[in-house]
PDB file of N, CA and C in Angstrom:
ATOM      1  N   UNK A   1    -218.500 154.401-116.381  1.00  0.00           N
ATOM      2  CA  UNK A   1    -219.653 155.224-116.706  1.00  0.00           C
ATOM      3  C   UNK A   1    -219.628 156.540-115.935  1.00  0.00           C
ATOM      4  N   UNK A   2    -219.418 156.048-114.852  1.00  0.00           N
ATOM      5  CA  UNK A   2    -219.353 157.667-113.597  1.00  0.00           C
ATOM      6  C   UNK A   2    -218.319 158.307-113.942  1.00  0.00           C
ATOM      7  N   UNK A   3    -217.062 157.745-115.036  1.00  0.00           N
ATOM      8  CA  UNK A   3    -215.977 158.848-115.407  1.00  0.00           C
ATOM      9  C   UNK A   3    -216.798 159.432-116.379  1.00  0.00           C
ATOM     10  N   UNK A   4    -217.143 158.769-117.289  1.00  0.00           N
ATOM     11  CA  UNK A   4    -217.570 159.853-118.746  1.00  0.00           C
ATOM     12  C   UNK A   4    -218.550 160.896-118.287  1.00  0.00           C
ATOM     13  N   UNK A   5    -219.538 160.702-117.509  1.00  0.00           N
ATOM     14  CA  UNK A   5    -220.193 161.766-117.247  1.00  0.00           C
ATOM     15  C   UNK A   5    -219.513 162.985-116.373  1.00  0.00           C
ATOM     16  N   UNK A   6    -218.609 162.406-115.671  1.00  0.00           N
ATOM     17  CA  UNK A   6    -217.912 163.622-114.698  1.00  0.00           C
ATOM     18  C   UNK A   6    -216.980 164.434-116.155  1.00  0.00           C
ATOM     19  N   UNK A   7    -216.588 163.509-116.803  1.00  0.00           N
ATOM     20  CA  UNK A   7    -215.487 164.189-118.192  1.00  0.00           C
ATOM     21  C   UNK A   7    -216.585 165.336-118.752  1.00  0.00           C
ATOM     22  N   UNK A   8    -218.034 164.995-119.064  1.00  0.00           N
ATOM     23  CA  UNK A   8    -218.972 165.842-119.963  1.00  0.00           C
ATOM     24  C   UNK A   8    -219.328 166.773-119.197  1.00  0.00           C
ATOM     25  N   UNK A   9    -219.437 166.848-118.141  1.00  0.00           N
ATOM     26  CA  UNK A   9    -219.662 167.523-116.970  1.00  0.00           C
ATOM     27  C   UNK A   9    -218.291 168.838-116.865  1.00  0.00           C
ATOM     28  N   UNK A  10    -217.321 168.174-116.714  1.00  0.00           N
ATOM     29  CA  UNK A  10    -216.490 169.608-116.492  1.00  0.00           C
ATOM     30  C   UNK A  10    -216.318 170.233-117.712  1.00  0.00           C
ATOM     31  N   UNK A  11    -216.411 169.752-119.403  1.00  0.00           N
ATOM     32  CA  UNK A  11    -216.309 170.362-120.518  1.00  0.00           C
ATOM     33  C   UNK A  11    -217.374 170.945-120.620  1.00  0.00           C
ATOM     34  N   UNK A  12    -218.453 170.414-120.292  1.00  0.00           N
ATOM     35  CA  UNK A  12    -219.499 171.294-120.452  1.00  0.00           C
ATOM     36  C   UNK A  12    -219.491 173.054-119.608  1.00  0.00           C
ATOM     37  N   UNK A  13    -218.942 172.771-118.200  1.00  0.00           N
ATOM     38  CA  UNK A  13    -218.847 173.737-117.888  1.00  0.00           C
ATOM     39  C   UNK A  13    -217.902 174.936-118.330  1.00  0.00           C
ATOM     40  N   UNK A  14    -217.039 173.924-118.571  1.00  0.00           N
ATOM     41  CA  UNK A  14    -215.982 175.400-119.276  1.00  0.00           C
ATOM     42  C   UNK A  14    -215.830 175.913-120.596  1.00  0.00           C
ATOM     43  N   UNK A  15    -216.746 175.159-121.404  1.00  0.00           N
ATOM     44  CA  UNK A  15    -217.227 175.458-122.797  1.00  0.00           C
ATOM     45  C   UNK A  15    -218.191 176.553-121.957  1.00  0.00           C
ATOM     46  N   UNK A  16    -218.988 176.573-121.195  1.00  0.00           N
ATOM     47  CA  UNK A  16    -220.249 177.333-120.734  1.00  0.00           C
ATOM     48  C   UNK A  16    -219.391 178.567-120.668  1.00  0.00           C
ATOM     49  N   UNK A  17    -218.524 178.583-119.578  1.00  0.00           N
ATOM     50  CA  UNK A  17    -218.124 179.859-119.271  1.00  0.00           C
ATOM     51  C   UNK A  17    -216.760 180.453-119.929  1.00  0.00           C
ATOM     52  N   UNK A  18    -216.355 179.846-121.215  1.00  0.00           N
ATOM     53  CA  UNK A  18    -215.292 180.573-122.022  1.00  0.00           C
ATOM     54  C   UNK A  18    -216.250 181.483-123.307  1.00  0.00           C
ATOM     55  N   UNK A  19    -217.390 180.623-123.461  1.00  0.00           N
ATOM     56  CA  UNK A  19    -218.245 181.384-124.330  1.00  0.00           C
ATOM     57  C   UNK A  19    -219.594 182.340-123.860  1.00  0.00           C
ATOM     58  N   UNK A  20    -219.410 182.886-122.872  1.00  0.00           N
ATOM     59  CA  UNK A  20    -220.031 184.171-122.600  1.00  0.00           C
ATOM     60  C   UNK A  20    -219.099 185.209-123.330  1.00  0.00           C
ATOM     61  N   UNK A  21    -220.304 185.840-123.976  1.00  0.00           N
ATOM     62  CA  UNK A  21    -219.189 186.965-125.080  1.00  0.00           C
ATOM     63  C   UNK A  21    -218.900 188.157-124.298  1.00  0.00           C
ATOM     64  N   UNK A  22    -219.754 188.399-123.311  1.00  0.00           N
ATOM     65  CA  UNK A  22    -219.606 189.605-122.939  1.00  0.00           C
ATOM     66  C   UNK A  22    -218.632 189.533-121.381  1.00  0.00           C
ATOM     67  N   UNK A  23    -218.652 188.248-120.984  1.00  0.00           N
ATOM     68  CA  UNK A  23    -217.162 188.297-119.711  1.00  0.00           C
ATOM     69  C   UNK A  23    -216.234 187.858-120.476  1.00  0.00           C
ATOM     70  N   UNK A  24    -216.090 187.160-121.446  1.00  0.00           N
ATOM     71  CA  UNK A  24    -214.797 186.969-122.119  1.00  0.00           C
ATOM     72  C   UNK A  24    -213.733 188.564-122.782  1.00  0.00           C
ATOM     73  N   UNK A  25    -215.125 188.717-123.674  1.00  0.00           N
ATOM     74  CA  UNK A  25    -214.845 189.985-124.690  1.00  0.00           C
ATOM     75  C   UNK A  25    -214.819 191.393-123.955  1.00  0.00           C
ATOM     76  N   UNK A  26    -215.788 191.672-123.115  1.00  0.00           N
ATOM     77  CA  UNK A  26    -216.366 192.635-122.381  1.00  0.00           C
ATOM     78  C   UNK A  26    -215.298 193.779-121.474  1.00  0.00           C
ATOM     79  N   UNK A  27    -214.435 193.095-121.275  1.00  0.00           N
ATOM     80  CA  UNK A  27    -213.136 193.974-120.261  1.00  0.00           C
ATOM     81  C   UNK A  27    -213.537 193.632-118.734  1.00  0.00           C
ATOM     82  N   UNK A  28    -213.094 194.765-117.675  1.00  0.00           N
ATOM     83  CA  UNK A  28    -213.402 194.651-116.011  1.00  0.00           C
ATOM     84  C   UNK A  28    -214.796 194.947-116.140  1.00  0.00           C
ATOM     85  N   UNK A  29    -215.256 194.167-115.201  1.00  0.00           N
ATOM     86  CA  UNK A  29    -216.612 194.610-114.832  1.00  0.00           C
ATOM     87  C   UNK A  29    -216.223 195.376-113.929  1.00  0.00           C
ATOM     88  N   UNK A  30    -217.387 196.514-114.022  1.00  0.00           N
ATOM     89  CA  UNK A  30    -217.355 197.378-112.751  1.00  0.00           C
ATOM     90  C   UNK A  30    -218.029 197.353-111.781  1.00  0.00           C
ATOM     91  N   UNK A  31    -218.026 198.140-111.108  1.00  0.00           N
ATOM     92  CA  UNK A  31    -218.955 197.867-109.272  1.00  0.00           C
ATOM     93  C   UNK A  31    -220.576 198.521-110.031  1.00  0.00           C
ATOM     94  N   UNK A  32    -220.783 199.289-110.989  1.00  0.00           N
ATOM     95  CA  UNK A  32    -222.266 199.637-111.133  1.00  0.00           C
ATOM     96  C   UNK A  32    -222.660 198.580-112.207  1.00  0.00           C
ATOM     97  N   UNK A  33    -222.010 197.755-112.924  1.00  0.00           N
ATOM     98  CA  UNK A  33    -222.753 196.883-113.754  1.00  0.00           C
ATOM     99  C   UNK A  33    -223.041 195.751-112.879  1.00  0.00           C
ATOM    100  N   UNK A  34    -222.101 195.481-111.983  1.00  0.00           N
ATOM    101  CA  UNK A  34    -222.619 194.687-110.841  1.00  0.00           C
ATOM    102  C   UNK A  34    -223.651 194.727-109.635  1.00  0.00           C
ATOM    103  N   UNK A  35    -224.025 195.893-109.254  1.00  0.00           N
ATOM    104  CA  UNK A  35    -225.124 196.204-108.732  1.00  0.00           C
ATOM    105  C   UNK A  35    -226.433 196.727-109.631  1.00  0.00           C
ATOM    106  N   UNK A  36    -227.792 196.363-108.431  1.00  0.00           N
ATOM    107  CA  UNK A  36    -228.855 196.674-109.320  1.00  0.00           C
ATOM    108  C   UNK A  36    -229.252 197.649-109.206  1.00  0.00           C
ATOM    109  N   UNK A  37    -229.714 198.735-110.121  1.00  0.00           N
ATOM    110  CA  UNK A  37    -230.538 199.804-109.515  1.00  0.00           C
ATOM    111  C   UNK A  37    -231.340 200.042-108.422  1.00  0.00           C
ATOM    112  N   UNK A  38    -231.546 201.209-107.371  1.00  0.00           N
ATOM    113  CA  UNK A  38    -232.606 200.901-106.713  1.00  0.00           C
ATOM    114  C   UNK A  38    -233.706 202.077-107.521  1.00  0.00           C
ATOM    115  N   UNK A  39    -234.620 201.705-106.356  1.00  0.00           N
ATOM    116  CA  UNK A  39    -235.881 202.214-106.806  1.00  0.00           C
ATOM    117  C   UNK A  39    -236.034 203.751-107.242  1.00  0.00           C
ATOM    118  N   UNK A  40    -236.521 203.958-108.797  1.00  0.00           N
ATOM    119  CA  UNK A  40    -236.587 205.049-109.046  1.00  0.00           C
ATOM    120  C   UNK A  40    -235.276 205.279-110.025  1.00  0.00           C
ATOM    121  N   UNK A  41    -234.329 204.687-110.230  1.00  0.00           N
ATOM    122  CA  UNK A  41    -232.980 204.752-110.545  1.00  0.00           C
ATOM    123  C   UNK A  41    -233.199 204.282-112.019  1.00  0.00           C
ATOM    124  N   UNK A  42    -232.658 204.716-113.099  1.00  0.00           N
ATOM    125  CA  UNK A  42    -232.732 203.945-114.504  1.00  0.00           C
ATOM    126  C   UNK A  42    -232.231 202.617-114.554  1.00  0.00           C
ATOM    127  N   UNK A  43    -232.844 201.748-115.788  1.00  0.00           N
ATOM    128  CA  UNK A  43    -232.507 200.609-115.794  1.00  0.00           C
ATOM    129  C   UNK A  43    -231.165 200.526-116.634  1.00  0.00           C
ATOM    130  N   UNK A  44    -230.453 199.736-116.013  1.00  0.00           N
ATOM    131  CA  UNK A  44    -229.176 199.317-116.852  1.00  0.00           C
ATOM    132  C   UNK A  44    -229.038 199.013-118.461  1.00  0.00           C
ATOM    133  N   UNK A  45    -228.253 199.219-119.064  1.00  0.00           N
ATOM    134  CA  UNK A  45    -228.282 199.344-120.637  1.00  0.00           C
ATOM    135  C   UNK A  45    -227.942 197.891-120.879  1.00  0.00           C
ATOM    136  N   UNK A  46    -227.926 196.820-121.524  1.00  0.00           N
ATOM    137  CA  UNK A  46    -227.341 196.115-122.120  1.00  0.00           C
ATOM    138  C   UNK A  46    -227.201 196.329-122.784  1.00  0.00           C
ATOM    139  N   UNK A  47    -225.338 195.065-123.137  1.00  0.00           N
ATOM    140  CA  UNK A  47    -224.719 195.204-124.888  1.00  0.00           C
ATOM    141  C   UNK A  47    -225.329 194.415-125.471  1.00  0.00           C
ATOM    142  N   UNK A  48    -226.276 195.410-126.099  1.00  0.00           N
ATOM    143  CA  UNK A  48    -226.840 193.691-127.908  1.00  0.00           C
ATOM    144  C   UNK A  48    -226.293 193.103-128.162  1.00  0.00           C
ATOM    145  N   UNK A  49    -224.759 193.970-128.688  1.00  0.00           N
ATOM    146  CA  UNK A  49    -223.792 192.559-129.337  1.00  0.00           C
ATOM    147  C   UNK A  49    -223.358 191.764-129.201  1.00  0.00           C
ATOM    148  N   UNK A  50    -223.416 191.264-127.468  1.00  0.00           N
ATOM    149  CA  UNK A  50    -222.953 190.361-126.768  1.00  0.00           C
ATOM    150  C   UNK A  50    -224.322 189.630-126.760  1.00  0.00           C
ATOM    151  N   UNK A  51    -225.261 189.908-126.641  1.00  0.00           N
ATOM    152  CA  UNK A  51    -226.337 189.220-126.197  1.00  0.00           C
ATOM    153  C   UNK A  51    -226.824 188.269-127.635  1.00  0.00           C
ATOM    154  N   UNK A  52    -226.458 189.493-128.829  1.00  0.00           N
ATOM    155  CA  UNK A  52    -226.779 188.548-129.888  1.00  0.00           C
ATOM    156  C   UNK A  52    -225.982 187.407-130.493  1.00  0.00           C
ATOM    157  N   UNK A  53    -224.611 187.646-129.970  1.00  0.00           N
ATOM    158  CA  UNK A  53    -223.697 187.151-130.502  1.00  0.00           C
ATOM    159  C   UNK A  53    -223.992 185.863-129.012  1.00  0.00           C
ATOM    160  N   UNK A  54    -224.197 185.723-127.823  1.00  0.00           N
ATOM    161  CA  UNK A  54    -224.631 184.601-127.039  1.00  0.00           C
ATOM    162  C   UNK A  54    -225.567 183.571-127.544  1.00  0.00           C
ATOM    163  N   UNK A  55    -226.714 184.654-128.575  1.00  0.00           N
ATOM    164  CA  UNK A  55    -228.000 183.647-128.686  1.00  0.00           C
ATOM    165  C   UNK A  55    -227.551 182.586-129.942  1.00  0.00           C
ATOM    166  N   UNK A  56    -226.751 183.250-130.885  1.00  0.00           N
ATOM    167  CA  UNK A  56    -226.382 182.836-131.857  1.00  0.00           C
ATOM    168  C   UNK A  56    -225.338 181.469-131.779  1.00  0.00           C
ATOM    169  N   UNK A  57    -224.165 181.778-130.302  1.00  0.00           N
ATOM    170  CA  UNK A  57    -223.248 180.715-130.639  1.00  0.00           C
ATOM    171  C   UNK A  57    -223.440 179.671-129.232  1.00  0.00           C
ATOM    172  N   UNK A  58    -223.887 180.456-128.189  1.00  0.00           N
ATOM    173  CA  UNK A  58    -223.706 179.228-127.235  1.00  0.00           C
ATOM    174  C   UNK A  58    -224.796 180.095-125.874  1.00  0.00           C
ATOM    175  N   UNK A  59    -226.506 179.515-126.353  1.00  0.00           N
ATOM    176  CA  UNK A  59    -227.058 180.238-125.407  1.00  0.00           C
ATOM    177  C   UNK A  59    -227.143 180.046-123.620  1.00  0.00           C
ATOM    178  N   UNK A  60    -226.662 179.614-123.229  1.00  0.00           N
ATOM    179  CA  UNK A  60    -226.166 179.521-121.421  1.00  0.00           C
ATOM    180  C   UNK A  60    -225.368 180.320-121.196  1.00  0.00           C
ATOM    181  N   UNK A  61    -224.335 181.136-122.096  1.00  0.00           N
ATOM    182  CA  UNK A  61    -223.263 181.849-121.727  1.00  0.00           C
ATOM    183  C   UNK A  61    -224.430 183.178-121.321  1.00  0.00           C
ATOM    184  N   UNK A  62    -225.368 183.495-122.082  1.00  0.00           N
ATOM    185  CA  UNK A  62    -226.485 184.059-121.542  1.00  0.00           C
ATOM    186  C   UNK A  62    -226.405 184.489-119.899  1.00  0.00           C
ATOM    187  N   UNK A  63    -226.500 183.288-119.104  1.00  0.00           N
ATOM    188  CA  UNK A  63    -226.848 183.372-117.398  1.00  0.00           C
ATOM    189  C   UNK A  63    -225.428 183.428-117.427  1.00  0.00           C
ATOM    190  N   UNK A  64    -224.632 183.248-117.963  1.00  0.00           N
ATOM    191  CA  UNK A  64    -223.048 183.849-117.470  1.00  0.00           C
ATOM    192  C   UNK A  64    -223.062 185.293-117.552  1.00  0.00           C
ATOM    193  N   UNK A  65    -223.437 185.652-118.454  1.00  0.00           N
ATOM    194  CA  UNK A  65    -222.958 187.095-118.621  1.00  0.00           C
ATOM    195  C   UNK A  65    -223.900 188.066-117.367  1.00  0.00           C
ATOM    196  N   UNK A  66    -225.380 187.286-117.209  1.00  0.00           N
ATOM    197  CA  UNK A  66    -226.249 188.203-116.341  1.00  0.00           C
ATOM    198  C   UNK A  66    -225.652 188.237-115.283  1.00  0.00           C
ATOM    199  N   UNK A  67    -225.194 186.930-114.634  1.00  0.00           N
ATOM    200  CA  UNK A  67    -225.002 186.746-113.692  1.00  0.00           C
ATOM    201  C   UNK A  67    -223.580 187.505-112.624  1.00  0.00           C
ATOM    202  N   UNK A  68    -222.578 187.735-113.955  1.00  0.00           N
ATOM    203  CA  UNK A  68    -221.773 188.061-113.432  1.00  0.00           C
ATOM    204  C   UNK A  68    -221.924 190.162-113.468  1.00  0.00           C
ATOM    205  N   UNK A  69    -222.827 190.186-114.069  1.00  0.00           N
ATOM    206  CA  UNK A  69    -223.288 191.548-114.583  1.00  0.00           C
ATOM    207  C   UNK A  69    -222.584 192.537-116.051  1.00  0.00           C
ATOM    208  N   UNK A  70    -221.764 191.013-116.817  1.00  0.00           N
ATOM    209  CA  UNK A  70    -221.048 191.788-117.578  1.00  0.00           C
ATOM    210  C   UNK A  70    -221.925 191.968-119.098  1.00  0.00           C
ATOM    211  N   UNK A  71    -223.331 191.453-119.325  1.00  0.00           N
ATOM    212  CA  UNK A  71    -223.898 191.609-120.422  1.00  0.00           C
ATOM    213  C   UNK A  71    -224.362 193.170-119.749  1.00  0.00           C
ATOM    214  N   UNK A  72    -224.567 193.744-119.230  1.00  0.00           N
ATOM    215  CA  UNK A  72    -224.862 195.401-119.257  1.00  0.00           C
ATOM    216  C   UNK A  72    -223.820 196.048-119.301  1.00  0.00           C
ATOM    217  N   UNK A  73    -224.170 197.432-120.148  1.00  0.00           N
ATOM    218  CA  UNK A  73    -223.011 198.195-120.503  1.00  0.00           C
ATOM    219  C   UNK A  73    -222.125 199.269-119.241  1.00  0.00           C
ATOM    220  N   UNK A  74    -220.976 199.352-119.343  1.00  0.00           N
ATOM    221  CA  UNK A  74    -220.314 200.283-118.183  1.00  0.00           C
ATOM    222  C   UNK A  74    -220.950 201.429-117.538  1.00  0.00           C
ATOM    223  N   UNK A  75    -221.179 202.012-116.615  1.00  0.00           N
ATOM    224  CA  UNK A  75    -221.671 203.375-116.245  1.00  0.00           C
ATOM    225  C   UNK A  75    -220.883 204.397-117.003  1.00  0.00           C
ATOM    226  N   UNK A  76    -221.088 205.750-116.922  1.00  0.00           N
ATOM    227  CA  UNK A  76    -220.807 206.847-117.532  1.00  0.00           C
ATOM    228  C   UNK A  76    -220.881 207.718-115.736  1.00  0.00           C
ATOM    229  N   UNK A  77    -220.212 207.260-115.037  1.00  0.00           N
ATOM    230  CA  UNK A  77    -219.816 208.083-113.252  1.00  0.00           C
ATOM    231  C   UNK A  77    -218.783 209.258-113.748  1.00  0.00           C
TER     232      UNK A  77
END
């Protein structure tokens, strides 16, 4: 029993994080999509198409993409 759940357990995770569209699809993240604005500073753009294309096929890849900062779009430095 404690195998099958450890088996659903690691597929689950890497189904999680092969289907974030926007760290898979997305290219390098950069150092400003990875940091947050500070105060006074504009808010970061997100890519729709990643975000829609997350809600549509596998929504957890969602907190993948925030997390790693690759659902917002590149700076223009």
């Amino acid at each position: 029993m404690k195998k099958s759940i450890f088996k659903f357990t690691a597929i689950l995770l890497v189904i999680t994080s092969l289907t974030s569209c926007a760290t898979v699809f997305g290219g390098k993240v950069s150092d400003c999509q990875r940091t947050k604005p500070a105060a006074g500073e504009p808010a970061r753009k997100i890519r729709v198409g990643a975000l829609i294309a997350n809600i549509l096929l596998f929504t957890p890849g969602l907190i993948v993409d925030f997390a790693t900062g690759a659902a917002y779009k590149p700076c223009n430095k």
